[in-house]
Protein backbone atom coordinates (compact mmCIF):
# COMPACT_ATOMS: atom_id res chain seq x y z
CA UNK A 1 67.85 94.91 66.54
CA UNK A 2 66.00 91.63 66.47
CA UNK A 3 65.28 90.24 69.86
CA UNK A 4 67.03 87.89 71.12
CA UNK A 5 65.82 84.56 72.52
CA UNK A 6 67.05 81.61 74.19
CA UNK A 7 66.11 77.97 72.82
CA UNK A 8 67.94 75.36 74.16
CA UNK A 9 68.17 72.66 70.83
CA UNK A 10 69.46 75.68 69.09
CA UNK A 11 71.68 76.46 71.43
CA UNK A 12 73.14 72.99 71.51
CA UNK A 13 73.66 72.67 68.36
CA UNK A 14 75.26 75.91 68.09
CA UNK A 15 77.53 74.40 70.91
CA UNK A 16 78.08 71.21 68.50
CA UNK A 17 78.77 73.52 65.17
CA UNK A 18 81.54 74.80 67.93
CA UNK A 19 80.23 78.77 67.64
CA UNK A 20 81.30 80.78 70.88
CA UNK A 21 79.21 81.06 74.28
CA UNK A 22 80.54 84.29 74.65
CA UNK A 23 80.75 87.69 72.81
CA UNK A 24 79.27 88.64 69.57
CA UNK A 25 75.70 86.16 68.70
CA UNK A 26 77.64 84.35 71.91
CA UNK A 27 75.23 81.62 72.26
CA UNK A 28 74.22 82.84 75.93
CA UNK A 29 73.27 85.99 75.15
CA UNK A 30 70.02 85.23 74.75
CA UNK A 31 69.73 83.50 77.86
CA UNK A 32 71.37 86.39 79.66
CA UNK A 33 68.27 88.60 78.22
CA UNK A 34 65.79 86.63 79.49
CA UNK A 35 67.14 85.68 82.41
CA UNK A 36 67.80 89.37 83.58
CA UNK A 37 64.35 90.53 82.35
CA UNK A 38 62.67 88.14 84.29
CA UNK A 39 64.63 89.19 87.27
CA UNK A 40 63.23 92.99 86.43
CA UNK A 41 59.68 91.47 86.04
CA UNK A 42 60.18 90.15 89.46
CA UNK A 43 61.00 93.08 91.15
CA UNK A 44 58.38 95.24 89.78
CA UNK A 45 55.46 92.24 90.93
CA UNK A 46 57.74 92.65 94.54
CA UNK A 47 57.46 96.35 94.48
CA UNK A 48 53.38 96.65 93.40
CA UNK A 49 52.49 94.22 96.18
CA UNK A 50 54.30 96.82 98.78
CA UNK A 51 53.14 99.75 97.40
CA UNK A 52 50.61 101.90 99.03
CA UNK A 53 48.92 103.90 96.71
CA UNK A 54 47.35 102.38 93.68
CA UNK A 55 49.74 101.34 90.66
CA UNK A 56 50.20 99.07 88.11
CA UNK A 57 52.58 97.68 85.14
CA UNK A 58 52.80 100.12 82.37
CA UNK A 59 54.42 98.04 79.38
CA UNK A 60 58.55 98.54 79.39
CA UNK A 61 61.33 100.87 77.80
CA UNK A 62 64.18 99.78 75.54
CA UNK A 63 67.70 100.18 76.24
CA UNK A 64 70.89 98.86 74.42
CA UNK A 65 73.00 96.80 77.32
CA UNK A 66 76.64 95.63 77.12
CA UNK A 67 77.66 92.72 78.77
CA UNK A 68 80.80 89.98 78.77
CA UNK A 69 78.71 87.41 76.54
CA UNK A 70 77.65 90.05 74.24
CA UNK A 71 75.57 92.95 73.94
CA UNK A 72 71.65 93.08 73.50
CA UNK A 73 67.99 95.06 73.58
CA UNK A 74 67.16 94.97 77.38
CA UNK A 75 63.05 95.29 78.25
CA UNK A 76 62.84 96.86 81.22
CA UNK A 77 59.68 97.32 83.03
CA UNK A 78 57.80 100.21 84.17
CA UNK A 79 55.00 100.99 86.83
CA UNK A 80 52.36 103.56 85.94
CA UNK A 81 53.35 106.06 88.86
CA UNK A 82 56.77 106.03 88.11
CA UNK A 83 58.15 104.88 91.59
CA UNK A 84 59.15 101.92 90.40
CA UNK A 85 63.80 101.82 91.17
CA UNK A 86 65.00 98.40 89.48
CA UNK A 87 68.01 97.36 91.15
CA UNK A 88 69.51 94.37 88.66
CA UNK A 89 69.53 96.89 86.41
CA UNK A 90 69.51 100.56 87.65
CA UNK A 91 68.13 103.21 85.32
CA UNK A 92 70.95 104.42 83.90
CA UNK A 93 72.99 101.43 83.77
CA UNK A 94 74.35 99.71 80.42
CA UNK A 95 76.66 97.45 81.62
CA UNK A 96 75.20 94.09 83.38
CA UNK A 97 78.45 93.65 85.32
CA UNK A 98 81.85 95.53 86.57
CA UNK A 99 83.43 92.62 84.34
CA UNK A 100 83.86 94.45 81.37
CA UNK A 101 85.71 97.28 83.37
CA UNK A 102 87.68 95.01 84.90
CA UNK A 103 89.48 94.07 81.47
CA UNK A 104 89.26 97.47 80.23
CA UNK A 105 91.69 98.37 82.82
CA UNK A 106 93.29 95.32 82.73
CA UNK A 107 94.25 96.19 79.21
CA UNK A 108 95.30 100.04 79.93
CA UNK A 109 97.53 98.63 82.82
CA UNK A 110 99.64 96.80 80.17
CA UNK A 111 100.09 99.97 78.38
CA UNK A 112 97.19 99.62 75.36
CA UNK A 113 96.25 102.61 73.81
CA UNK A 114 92.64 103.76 73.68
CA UNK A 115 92.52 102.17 69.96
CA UNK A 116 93.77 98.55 71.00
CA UNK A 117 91.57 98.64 73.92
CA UNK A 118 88.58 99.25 72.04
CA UNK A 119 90.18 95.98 69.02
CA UNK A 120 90.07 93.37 72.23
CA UNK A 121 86.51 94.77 73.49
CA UNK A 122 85.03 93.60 69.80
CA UNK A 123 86.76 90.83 69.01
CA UNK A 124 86.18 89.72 72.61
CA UNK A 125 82.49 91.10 73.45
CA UNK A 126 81.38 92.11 70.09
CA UNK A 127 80.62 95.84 71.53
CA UNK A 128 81.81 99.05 70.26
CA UNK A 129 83.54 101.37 73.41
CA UNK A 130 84.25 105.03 72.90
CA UNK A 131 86.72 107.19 73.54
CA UNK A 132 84.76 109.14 75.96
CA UNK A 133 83.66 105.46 77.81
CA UNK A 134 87.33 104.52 77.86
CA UNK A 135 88.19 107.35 79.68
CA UNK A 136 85.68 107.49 82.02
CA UNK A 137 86.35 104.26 82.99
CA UNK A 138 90.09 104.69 83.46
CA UNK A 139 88.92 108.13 85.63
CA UNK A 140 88.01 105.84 88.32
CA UNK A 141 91.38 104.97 88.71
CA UNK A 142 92.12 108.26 89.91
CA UNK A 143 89.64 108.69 93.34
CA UNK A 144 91.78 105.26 94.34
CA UNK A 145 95.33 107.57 93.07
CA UNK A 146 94.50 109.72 95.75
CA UNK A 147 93.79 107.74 98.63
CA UNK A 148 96.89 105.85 97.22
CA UNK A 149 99.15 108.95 97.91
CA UNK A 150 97.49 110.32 100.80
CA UNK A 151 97.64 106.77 102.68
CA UNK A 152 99.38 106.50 106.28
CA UNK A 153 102.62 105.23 106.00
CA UNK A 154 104.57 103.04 108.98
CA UNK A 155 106.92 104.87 111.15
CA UNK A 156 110.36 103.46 109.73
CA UNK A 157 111.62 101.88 106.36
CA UNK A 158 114.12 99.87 106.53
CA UNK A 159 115.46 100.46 102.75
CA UNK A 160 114.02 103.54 100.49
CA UNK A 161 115.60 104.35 96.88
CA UNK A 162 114.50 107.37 95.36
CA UNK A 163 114.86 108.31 91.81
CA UNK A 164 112.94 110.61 89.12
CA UNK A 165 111.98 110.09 85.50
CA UNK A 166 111.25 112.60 83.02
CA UNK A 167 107.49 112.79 80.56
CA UNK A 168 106.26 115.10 78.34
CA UNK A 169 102.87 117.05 79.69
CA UNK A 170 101.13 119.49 77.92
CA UNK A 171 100.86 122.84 80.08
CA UNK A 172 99.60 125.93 79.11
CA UNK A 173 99.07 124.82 75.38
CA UNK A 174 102.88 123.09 74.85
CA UNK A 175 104.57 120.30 75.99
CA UNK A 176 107.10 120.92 78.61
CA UNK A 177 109.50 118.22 80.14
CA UNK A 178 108.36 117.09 83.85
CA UNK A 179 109.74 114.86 86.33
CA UNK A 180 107.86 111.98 88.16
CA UNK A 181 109.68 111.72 91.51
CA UNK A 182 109.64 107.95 92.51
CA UNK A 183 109.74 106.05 96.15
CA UNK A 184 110.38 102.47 96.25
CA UNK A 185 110.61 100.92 99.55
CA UNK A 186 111.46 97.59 101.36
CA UNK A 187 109.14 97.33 104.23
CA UNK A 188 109.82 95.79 107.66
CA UNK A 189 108.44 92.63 106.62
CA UNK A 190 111.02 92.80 103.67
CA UNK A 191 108.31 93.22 101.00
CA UNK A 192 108.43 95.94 98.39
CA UNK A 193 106.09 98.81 97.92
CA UNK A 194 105.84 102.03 96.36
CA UNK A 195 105.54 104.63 98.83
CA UNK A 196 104.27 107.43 96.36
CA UNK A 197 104.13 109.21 93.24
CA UNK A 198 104.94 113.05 93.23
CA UNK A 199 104.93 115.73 89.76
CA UNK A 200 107.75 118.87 89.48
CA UNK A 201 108.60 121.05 86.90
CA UNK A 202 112.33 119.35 87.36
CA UNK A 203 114.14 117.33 89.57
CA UNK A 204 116.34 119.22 92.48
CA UNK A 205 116.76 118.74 95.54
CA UNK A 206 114.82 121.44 96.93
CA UNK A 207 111.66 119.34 95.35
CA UNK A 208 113.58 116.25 97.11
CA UNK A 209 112.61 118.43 100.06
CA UNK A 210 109.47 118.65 99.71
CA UNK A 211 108.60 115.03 98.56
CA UNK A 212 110.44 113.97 102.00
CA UNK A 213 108.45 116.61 103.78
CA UNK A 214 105.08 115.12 102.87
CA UNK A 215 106.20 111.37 103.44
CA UNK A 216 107.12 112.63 106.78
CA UNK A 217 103.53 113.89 107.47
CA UNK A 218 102.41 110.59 106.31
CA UNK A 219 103.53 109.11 109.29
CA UNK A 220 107.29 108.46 108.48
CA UNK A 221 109.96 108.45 111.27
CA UNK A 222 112.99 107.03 110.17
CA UNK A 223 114.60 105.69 107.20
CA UNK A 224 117.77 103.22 108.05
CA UNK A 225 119.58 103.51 104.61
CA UNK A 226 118.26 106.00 101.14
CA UNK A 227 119.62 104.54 98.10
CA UNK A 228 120.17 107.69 95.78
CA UNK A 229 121.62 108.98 92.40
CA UNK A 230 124.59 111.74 92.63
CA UNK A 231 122.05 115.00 92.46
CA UNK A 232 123.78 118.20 93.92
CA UNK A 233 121.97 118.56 97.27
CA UNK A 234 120.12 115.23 97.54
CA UNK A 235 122.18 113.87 100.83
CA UNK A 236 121.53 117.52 102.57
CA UNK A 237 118.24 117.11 102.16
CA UNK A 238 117.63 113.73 103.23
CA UNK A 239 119.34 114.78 106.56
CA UNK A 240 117.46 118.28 106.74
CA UNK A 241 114.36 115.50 107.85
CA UNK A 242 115.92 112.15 108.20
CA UNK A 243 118.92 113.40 109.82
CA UNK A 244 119.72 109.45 111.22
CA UNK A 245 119.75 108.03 107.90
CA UNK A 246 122.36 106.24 106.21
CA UNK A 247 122.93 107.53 102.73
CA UNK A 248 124.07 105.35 99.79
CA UNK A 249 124.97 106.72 96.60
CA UNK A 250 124.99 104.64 93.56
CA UNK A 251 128.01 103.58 92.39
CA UNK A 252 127.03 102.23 89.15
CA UNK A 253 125.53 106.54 88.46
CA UNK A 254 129.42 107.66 89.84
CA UNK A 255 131.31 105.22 87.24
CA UNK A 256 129.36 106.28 84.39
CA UNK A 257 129.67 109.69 85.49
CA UNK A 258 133.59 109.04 85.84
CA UNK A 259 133.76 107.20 82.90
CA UNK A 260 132.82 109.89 80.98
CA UNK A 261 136.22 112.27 81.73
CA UNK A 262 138.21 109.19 80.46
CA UNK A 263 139.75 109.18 77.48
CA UNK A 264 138.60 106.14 75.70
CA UNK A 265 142.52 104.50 75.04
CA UNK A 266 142.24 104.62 79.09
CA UNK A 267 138.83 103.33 79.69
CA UNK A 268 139.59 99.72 80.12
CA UNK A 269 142.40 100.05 82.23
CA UNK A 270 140.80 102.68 84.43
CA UNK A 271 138.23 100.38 85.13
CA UNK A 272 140.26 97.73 85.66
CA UNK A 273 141.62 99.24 88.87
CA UNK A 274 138.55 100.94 89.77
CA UNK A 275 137.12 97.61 90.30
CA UNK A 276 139.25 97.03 93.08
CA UNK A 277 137.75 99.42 94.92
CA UNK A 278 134.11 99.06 94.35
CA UNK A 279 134.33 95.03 94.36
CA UNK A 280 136.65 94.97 97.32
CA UNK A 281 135.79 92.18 100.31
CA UNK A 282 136.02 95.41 102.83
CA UNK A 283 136.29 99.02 103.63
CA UNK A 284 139.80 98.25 104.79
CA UNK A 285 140.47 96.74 100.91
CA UNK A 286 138.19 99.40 99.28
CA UNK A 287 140.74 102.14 100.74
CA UNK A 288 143.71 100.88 100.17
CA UNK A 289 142.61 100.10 96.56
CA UNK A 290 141.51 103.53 96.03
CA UNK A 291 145.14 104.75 96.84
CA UNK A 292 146.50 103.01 94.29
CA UNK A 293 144.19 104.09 91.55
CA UNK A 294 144.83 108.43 93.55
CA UNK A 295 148.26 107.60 92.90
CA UNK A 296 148.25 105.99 89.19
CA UNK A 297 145.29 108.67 87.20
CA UNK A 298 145.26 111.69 89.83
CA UNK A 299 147.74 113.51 87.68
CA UNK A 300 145.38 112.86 84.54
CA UNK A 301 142.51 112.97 85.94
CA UNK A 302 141.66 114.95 89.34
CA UNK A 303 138.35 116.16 88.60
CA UNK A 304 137.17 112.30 88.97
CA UNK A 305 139.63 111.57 91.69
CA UNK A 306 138.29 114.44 93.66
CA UNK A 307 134.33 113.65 93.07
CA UNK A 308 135.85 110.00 94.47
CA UNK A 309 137.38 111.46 97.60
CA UNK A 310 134.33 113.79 98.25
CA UNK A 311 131.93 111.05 97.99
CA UNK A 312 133.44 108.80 99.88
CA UNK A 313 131.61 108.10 102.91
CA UNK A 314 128.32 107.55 100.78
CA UNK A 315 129.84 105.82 97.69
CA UNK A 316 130.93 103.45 100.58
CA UNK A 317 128.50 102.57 103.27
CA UNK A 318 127.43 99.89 101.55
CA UNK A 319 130.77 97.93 102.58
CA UNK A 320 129.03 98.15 106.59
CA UNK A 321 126.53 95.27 105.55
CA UNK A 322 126.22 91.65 104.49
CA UNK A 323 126.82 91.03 100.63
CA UNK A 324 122.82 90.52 99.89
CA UNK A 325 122.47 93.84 101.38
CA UNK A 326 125.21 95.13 99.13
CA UNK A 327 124.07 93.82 96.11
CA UNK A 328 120.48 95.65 97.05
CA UNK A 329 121.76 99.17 98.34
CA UNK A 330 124.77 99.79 96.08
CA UNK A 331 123.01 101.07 92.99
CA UNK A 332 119.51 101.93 92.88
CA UNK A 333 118.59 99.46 90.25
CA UNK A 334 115.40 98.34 92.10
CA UNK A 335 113.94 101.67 91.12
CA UNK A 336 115.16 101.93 88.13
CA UNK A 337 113.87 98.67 87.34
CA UNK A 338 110.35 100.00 88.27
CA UNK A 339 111.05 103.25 85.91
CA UNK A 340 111.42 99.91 83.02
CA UNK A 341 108.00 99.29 83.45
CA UNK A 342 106.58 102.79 83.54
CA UNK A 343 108.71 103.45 80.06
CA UNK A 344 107.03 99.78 78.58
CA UNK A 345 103.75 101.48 79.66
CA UNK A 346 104.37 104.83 78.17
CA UNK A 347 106.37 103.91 75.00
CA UNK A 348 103.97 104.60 72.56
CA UNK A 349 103.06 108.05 74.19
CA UNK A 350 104.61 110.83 72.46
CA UNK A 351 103.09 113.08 75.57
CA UNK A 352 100.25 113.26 77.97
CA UNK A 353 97.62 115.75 78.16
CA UNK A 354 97.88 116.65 81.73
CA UNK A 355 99.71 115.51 84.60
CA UNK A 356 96.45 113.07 85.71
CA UNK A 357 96.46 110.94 82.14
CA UNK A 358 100.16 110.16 82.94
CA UNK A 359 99.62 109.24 86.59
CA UNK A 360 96.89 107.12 86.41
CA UNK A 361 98.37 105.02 83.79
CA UNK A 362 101.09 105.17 86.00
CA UNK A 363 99.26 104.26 89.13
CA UNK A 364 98.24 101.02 86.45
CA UNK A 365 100.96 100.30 86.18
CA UNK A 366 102.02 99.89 89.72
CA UNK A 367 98.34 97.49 90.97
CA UNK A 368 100.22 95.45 88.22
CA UNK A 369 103.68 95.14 88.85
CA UNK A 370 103.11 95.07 92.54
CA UNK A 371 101.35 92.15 92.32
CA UNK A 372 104.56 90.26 92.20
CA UNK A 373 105.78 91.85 95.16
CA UNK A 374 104.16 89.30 97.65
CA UNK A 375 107.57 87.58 98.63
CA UNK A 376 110.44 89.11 100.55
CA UNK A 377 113.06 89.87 99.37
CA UNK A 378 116.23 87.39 99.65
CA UNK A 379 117.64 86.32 102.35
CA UNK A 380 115.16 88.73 104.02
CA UNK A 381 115.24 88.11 108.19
């Protein structure tokens, strides 16, 4: 590798013939070079004037170093007893700055594989990243996982929907379907936040239990109203540690679920009337809607009738609050809207080698989203 130097008439008219400052024969690489093995000179001279015993320069070592504007043959300086600990550029170092990180991550949080990652890094930088480099720099996202999901939480929440999506993971040599059990939260202040991240071999409620358990260790007391899906079990296990909760099933889950007993020359008008009850102004209305569609399709259809009737009191609490709190609690689209982002992430994943590849692109996924979760949320008191 010829050495690079910095002249400053070539480099303005490499400036005027409109070549790049940055990244492969950036124009400032050079300058970068000297300017950090100066810096290296000038520690050694600091450290020989404070050291005790007799030593002395001892020529310098070569190392290949990577850096934003390009990457280059760094001189670094030695001492002749070896004590010598540069700290601009630590032994093993090859990277000048956490820069170059910073968009590698940047890039895997948008859901670029390993391949595209490494096409921006040399177009960009003009430096050739490995697999292996990749990944160990993605690893570090998984020390901050951790302290992510074993945070303190506040005592009460005034909103929480819970959900669970399904990913491939390879375990024990196949890949078997798992579920990623999801908590999405409004806080006091009204902002959004994910609570936590949690891995099962399926989605039940006894698993439910569990997840619940562990946010309750974590320093939760209460829960006003749990936005959840129509899982067998789900509301008994809420109560089993929340026992003062409101409970909100989502309607939009129970009409598909309904919807799907109908015979399709009944569909429209079924709906028809069952928006009565779902869009009416009150409880009062809601009830006396649902009547009228009992006594019109119970003799057709019972089965959805009855899941109706059973349901009621948490297919309906929603009617208790203001419309914006409605339009938030009545389906648990705000989760499902973060599962949106987690599929854009994983979409060119057939499966994940183990359950720590998926979560830290996962855990990505949310430092990005949640960056746009600094307001709160309408109408928010």
């Amino acid at each position: 590798m010829t050495k690079p130097t910095f002249d400053m008439e070539t480099a303005l008219q490499a400036l005027r013939e409109g070549k790049d400052l940055t990244g492969k024969d950036g124009i400032l690489t050079p300058l970068i070079k000297q300017l950090t093995e100066a810096a290296m000179q000038a520690e050694l001279e600091d450290h020989l004037s404070k050291d005790e015993k007799p030593n002395r320069k001892n020529g310098s070592s070569k190392k290949t170093m990577k850096s934003p504007a390009g990457s280059f043959e760094l001189d670094t300086p030695r001492d002749r007893s070896g004590t010598f600990e540069p700290q601009i550029v630590k032994k093993h170092q090859t990277q000048l700055t956490d820069e170059l990180e910073r968009k590698v991550l940047g890039l895997y949080a948008l859901g670029n594989s390993y391949q595209d990652i490494r096409g921006h890094i040399e177009e960009l930088y003009g430096m050739s990243l490995s697999n292996g480099t990749l990944n160990a720099v993605t690893d570090k996202l998984l020390s901050e996982l951790k302290a992510w999901r074993e945070r303190d939480l506040d005592a009460i929440y005034p909103i929480v929907w819970l959900d669970a999506i399904h990913y491939k993971i390879k375990d024990n040599g196949r890949y078997v379907s798992k579920a990623i059990y999801t908590i999405l939260d409004v806080n006091i202040e009204g902002k959004k936040e994910l609570l936590g991240l949690y891995v099962s071999d399926t989605e039940c409620a006894h698993h439910w239990l569990s997840v619940l358990t562990d946010l309750n260790n974590r320093g939760i007391k209460d829960i006003l109203i749990c936005c959840i899906d129509g899982l067998k079990g789900f509301p008994e296990a809420i109560e089993t540690i929340f026992p003062e909760t409101e409970i909100q099933h989502c309607v939009i889950h129970q009409i598909r679920n309904s919807i799907k007993y109908i015979a399709s020359k009944n569909q429209k008008a079924f709906m028809d009337d069952l928006k009565c009850v779902y869009k009416a102004a009150t409880l009062n209305a809601a009830e006396s809607a649902m009547d009228e569609l009992e006594v019109k399709w119970v003799e057709k259809y019972p089965m959805v009738i009855k899941s109706w009737r059973t349901k009621w009191p948490t297919l309906t609490a929603y009617f208790k609050y203001p419309d914006y709190v409605r339009k938030a609690i009545y389906t648990t689209n705000a989760v499902e809207a973060v599962h949106r982002q987690f599929r854009k992430l994983t979409k060119t994943k057939g499966g994940f080698a183990n359950e720590n590849s998926l979560l830290k692109l996962l855990y990505a996924g949310i430092l990005n989203v949640s960056e746009r979760w600094t307001h709160p949320v309408q109408n928010w008191i």
